[in-house]
Protein backbone atom coordinates (compact mmCIF):
# COMPACT_ATOMS: atom_id res chain seq x y z
CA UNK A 1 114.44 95.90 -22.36
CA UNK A 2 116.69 98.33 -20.69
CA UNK A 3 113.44 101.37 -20.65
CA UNK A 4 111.53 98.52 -19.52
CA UNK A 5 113.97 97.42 -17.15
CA UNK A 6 114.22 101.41 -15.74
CA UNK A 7 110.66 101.91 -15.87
CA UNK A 8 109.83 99.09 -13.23
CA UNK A 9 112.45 99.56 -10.95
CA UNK A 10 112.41 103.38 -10.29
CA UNK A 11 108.61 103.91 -10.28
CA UNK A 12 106.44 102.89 -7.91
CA UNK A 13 103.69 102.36 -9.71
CA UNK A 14 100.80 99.27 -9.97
CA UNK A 15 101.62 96.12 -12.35
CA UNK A 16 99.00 97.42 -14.42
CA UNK A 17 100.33 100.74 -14.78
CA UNK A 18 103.86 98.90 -15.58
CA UNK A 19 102.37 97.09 -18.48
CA UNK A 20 100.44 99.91 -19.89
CA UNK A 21 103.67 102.55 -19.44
CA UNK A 22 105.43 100.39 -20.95
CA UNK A 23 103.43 98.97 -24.25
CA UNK A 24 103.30 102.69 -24.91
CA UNK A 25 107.28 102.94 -24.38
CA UNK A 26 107.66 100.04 -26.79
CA UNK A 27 105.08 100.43 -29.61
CA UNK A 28 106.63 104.37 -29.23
CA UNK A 29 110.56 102.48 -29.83
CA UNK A 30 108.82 100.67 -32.67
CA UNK A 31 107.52 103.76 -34.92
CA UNK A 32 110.71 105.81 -34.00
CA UNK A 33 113.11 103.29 -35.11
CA UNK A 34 110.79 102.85 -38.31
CA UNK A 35 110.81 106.21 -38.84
CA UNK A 36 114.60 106.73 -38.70
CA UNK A 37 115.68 103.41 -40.31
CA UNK A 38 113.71 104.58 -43.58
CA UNK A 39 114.82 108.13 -43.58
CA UNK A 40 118.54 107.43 -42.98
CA UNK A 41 119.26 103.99 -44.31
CA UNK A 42 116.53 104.52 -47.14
CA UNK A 43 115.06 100.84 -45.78
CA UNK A 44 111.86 99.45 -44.58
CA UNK A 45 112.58 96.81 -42.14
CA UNK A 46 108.73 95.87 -41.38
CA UNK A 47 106.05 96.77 -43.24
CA UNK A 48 102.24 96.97 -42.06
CA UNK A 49 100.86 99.49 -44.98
CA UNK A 50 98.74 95.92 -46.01
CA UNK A 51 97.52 96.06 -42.32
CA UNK A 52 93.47 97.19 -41.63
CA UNK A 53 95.11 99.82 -39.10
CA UNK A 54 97.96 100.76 -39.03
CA UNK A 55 100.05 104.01 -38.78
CA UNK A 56 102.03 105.12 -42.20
CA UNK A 57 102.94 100.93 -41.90
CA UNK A 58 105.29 101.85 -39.10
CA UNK A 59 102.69 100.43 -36.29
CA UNK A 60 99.85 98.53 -36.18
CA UNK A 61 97.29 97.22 -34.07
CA UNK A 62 98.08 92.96 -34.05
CA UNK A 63 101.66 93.52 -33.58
CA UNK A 64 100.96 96.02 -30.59
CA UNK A 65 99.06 93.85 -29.03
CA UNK A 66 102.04 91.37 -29.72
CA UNK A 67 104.09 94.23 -27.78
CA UNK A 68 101.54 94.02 -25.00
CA UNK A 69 101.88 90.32 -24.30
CA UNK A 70 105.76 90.57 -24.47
CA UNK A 71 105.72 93.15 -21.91
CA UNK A 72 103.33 90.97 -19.67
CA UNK A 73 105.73 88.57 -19.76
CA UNK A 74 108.70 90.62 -19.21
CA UNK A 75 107.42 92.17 -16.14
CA UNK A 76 106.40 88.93 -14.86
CA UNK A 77 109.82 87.79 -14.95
CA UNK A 78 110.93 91.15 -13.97
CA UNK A 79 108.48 90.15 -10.68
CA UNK A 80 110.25 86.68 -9.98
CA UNK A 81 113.52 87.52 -10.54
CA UNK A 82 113.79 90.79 -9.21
């Protein structure tokens, strides 16, 4: 929430640019986390490996798009509020 929140309030760019930046920022925050939660805790916290795509079961395509509606929402609240 906090890249989110920085993303939409020092750029000056469309609503559609918002909510593509930032899928990418999140679904990016997804596999990192994955990444460093199983090499230094030695623990899978999600697991997508029995997904049709998906990226070493770090990332995958229904739960990105799940990403993508999550942002749409956030920056339409970022819109009213803000």
């Amino acid at each position: 929430a906090v890249f989110l929140y920085i993303l939409f309030t020092f750029s000056s760019f469309s609503i559609f640019l918002h909510v593509i930046i930032g899928t990418i920022i999140v679904i990016f925050l997804e596999l990192i986390s994955g990444i460093i939660a199983l090499t230094f805790l030695k623990r899978r916290f999600w697991d997508y490996r029995s997904s049709r795509f998906n990226f070493y079961g770090f990332i995958d395509v229904r739960h990105s798009f799940y990403w993508l509606v999550l942002v749409i929402i956030y920056r339409a609240l970022y819109s009213f509020l803000f």
